[in-house]
N, C-alpha and C. Protein backbone atom coordinates (compact mmCIF):
# COMPACT_ATOMS: atom_id res chain seq x y z
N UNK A 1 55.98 50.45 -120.08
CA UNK A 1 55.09 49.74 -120.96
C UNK A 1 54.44 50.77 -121.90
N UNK A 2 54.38 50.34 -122.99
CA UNK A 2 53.92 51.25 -124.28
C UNK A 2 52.19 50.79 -124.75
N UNK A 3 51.84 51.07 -124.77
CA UNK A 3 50.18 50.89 -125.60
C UNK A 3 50.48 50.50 -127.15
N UNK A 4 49.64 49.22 -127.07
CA UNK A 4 50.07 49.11 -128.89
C UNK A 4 49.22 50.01 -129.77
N UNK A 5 48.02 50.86 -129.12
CA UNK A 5 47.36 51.68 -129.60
C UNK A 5 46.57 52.73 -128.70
N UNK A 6 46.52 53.87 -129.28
CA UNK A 6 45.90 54.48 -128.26
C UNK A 6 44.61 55.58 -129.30
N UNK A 7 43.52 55.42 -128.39
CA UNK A 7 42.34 55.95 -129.33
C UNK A 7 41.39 56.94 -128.38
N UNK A 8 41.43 57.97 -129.09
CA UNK A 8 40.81 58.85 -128.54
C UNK A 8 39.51 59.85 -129.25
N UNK A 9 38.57 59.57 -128.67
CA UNK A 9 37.06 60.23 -129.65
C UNK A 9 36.62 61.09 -128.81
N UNK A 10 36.23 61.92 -129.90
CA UNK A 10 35.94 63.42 -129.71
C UNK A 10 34.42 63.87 -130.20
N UNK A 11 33.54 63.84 -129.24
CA UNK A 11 31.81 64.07 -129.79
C UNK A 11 31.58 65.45 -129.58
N UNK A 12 31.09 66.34 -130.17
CA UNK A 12 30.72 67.86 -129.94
C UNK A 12 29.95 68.00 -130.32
N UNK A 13 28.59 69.13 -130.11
CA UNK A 13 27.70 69.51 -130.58
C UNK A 13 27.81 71.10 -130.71
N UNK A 14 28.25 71.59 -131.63
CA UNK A 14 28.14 73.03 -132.01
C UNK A 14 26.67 73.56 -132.11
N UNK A 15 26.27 74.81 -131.33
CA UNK A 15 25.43 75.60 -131.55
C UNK A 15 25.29 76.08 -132.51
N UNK A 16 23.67 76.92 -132.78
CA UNK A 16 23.92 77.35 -134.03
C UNK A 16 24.56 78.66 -134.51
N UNK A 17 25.12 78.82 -135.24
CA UNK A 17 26.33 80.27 -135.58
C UNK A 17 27.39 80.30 -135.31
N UNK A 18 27.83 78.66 -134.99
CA UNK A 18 28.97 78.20 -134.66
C UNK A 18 29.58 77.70 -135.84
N UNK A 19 30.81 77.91 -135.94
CA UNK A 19 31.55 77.37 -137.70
C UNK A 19 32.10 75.44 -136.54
N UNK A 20 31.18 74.90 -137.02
CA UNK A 20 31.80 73.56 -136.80
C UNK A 20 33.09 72.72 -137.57
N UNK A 21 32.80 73.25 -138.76
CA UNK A 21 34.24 73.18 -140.18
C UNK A 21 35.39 73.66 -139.15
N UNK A 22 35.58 74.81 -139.36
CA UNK A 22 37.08 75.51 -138.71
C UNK A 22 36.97 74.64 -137.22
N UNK A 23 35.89 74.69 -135.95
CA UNK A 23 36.95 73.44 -135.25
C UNK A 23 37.18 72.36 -135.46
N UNK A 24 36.53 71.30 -136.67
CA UNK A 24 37.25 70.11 -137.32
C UNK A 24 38.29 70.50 -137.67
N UNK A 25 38.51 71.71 -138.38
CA UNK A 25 39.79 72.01 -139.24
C UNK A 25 41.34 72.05 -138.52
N UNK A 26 40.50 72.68 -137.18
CA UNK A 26 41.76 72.89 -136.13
C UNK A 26 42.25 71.84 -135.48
N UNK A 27 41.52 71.14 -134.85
CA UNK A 27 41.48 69.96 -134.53
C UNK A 27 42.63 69.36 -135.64
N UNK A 28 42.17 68.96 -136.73
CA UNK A 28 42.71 68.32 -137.78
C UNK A 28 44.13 68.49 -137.69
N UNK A 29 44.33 69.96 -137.70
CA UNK A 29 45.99 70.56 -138.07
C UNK A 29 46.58 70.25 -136.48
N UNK A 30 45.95 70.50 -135.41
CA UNK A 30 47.07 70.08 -134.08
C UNK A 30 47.52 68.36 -134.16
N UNK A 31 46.56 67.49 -134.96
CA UNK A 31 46.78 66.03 -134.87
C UNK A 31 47.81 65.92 -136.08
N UNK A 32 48.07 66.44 -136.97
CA UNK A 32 49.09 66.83 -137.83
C UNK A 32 50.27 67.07 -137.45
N UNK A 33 50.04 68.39 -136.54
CA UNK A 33 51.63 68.92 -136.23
C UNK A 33 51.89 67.60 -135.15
N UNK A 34 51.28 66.86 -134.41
CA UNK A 34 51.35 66.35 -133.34
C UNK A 34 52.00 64.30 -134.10
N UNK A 35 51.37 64.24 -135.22
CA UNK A 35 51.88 63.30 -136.17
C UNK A 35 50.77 61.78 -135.29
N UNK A 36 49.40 62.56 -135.22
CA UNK A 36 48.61 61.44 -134.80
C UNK A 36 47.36 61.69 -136.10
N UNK A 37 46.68 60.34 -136.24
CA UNK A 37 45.90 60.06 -137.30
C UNK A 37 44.94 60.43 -136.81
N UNK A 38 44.66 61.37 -137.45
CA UNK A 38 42.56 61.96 -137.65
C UNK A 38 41.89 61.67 -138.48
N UNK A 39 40.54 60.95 -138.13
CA UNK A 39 39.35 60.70 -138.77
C UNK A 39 38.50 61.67 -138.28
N UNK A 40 37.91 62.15 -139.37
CA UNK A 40 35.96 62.86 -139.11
C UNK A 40 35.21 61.91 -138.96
N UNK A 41 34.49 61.22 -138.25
CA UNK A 41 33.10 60.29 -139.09
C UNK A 41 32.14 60.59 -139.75
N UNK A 42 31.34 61.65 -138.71
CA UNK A 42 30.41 61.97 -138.85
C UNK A 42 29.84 63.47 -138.53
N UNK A 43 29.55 64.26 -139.13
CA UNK A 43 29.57 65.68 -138.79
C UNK A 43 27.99 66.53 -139.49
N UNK A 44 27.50 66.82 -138.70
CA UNK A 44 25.95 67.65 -139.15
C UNK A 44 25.83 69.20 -138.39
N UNK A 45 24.92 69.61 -139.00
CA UNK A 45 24.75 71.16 -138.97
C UNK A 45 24.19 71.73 -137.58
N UNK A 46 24.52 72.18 -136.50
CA UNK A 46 23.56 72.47 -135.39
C UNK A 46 22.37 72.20 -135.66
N UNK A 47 21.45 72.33 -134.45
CA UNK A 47 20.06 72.12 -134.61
C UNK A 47 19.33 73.52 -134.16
N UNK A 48 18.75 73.86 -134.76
CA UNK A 48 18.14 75.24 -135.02
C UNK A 48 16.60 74.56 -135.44
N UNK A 49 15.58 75.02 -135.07
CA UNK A 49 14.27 74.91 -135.31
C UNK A 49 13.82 76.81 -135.39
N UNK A 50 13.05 77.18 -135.99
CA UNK A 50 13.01 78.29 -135.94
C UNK A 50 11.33 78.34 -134.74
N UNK A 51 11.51 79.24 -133.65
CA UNK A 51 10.73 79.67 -132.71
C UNK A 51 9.30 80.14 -133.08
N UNK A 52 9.15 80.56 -134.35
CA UNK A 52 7.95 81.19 -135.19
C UNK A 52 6.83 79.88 -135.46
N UNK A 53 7.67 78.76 -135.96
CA UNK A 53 7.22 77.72 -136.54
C UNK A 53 6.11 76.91 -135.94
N UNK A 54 5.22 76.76 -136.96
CA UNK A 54 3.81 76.42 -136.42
C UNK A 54 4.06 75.40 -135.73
N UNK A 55 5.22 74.25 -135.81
CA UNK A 55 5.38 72.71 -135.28
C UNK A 55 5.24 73.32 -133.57
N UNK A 56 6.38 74.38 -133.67
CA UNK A 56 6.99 74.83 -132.01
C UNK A 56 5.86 75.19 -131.54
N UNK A 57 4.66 76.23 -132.13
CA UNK A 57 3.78 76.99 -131.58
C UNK A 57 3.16 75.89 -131.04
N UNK A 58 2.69 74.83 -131.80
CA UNK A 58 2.04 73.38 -131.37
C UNK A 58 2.30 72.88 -130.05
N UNK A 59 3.52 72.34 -129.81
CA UNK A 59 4.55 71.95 -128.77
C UNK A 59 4.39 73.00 -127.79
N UNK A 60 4.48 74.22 -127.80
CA UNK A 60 4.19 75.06 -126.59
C UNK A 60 3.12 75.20 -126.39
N UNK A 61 1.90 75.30 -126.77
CA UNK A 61 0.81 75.07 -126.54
C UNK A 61 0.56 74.10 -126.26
N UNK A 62 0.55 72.84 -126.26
CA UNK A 62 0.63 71.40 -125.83
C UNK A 62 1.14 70.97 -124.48
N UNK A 63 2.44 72.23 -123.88
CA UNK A 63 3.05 71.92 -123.00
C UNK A 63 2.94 73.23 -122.05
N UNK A 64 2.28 73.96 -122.10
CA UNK A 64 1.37 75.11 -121.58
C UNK A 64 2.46 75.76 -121.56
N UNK A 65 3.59 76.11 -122.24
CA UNK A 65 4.49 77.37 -122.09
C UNK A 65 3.76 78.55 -123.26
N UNK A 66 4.99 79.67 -122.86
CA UNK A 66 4.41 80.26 -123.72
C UNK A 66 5.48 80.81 -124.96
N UNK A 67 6.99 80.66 -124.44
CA UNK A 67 7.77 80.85 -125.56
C UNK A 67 8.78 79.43 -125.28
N UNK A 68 9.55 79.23 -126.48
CA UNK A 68 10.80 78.30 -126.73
C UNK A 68 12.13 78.91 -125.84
N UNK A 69 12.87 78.20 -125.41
CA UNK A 69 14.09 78.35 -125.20
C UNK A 69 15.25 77.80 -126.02
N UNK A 70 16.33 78.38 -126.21
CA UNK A 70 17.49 78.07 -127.08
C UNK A 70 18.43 77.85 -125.93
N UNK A 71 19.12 76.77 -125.82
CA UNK A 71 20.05 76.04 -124.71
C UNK A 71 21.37 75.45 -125.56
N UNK A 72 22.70 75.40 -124.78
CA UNK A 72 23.69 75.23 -125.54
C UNK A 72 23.72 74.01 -125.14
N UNK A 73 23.49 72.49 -125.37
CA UNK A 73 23.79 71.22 -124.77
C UNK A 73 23.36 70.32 -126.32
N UNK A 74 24.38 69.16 -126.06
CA UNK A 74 24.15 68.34 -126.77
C UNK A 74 22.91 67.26 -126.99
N UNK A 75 22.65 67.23 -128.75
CA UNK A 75 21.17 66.33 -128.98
C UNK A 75 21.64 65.80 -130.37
N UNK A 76 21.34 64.56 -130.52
CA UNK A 76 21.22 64.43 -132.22
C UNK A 76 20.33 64.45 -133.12
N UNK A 77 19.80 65.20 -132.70
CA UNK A 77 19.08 66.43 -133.86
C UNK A 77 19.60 66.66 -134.85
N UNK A 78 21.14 67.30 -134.72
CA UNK A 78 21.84 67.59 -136.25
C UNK A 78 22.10 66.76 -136.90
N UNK A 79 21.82 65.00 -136.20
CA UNK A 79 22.28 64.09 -138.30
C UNK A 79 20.85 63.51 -138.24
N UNK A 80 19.67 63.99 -137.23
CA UNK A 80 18.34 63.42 -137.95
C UNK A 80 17.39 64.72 -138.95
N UNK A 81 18.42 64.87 -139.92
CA UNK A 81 18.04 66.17 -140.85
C UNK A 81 17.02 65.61 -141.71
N UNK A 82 16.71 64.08 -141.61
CA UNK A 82 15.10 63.82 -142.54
C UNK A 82 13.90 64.11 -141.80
N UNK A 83 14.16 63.87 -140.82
CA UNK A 83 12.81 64.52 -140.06
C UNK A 83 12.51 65.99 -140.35
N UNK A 84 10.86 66.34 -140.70
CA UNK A 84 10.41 67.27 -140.82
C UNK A 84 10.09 68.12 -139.72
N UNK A 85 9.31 67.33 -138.38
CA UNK A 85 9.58 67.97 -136.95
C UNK A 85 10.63 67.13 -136.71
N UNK A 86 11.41 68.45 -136.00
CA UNK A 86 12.58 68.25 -135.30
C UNK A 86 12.46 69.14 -133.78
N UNK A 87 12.42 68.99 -132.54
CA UNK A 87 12.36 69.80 -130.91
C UNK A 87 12.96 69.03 -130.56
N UNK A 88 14.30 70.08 -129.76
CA UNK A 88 14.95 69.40 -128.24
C UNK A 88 14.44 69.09 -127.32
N UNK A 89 12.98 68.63 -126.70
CA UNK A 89 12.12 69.28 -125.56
C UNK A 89 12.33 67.70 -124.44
N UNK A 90 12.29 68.58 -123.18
CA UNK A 90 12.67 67.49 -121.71
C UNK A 90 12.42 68.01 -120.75
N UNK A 91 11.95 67.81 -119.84
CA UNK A 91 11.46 68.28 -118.38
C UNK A 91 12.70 68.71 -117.34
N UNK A 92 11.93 69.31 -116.65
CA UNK A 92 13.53 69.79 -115.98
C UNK A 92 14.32 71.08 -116.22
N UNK A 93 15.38 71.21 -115.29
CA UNK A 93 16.56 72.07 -115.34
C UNK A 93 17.74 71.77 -116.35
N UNK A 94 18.00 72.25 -117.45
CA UNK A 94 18.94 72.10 -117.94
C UNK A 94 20.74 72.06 -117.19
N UNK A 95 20.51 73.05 -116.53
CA UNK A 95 21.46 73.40 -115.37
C UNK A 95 22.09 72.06 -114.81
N UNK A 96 20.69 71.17 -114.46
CA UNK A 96 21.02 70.05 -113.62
C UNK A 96 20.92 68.67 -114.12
N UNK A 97 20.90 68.69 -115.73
CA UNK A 97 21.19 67.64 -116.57
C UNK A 97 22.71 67.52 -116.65
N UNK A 98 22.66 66.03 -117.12
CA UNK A 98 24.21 65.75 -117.72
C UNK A 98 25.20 66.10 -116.33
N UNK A 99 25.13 65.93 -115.15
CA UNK A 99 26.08 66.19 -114.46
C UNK A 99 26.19 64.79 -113.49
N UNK A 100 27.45 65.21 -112.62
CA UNK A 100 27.77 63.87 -111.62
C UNK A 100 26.51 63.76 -110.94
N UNK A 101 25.68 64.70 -110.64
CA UNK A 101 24.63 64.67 -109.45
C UNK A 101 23.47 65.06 -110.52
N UNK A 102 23.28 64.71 -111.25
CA UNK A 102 21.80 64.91 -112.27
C UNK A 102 20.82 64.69 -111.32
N UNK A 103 19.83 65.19 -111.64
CA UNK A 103 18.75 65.15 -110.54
C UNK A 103 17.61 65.85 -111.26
N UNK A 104 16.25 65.32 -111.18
CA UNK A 104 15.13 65.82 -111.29
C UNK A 104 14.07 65.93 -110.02
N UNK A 105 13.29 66.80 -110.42
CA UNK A 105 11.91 66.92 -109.44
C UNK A 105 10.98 65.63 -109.97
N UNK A 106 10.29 65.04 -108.94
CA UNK A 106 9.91 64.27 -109.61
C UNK A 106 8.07 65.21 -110.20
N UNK A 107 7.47 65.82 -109.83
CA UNK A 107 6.57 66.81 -110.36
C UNK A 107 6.99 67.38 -111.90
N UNK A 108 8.57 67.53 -112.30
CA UNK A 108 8.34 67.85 -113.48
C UNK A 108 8.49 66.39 -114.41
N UNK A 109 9.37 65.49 -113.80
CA UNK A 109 9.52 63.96 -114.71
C UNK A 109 7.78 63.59 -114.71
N UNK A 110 6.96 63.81 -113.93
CA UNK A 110 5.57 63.51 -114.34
C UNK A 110 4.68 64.28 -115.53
N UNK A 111 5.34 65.30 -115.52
CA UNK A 111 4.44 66.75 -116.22
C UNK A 111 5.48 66.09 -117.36
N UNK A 112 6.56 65.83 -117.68
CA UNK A 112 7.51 65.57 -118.82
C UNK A 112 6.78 64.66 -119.59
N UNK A 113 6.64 63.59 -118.64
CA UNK A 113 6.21 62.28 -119.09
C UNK A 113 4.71 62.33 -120.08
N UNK A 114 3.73 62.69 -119.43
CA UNK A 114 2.52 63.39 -119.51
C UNK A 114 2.33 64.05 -120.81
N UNK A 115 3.48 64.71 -121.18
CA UNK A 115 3.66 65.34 -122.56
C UNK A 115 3.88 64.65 -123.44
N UNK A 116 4.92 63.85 -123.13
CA UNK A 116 5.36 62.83 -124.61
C UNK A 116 4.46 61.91 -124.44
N UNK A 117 3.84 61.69 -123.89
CA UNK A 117 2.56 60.21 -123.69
C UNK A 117 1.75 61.16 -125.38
N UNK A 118 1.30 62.54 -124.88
CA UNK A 118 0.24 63.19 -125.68
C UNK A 118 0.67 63.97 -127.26
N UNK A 119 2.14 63.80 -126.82
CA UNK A 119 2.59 64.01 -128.18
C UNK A 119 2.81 62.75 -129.36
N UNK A 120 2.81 61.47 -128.34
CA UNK A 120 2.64 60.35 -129.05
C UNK A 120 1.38 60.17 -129.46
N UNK A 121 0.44 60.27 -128.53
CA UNK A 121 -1.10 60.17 -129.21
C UNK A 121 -1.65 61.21 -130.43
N UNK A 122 -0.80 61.94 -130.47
CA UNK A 122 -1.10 63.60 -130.99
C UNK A 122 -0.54 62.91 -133.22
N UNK A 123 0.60 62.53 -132.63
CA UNK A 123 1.43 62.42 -134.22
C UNK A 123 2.29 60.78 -134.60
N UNK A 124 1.58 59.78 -134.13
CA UNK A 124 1.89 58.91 -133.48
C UNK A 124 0.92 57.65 -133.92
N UNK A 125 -0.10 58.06 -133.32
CA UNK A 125 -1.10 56.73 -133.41
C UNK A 125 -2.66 57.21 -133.95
């Protein structure tokens, strides 16, 4: 039995200093040599906030850290480029996001929660 169609999508989030072009590009040329149809849809620039920035200094102070972290995981951040603040920020282990066994503490989902409650009151209401 044959498939009258077969469809396959491909979501990535490139870091920043990553050429996201050249792996569309590559991508592109193996579905070529391979004689299957490629579409782009939709494609935006990593998400980079710069660490200096008074928004971040805000946000870490707000959330009692004392510096930003840069993490390689996917957000769509890169096609909400009208927003003026833009932060990846979430409670927890990155480590232990996004997996078969995801799992949080529940002490930091409270301290998480706690934050965006005050970042809503903060820019919000």
């Amino acid at each position: 039995m044959t498939a009258a169609q077969s469809v396959c999508a491909v979501y990535f989030w490139p870091a920043p200093g990553h050429d996201a072009e050249a792996l569309v590009d590559r991508a592109r040329k193996a579905a070529d040599q391979c004689g299957v149809e490629f579409e782009s849809l939709k494609a935006g620039q990593p998400l980079y906030v710069d660490p200096a920035s008074d928004y971040v200094r805000e946000v870490l102070g707000l959330a009692g850290n004392e510096r930003s972290q840069t993490v390689c995981h996917g957000t769509d951040g890169a096609v909400l480029t009208e927003l003026t603040n833009l932060i990846a920020l979430g409670p927890g282990d990155i480590a232990q996001a996004h997996t078969q066994d995801e799992w949080i503490q529940l002490d930091k989902l409270e301290k998480g929660s706690r934050l965006y409650v005050e970042l809503i009151h903060r820019w919000c209401l």
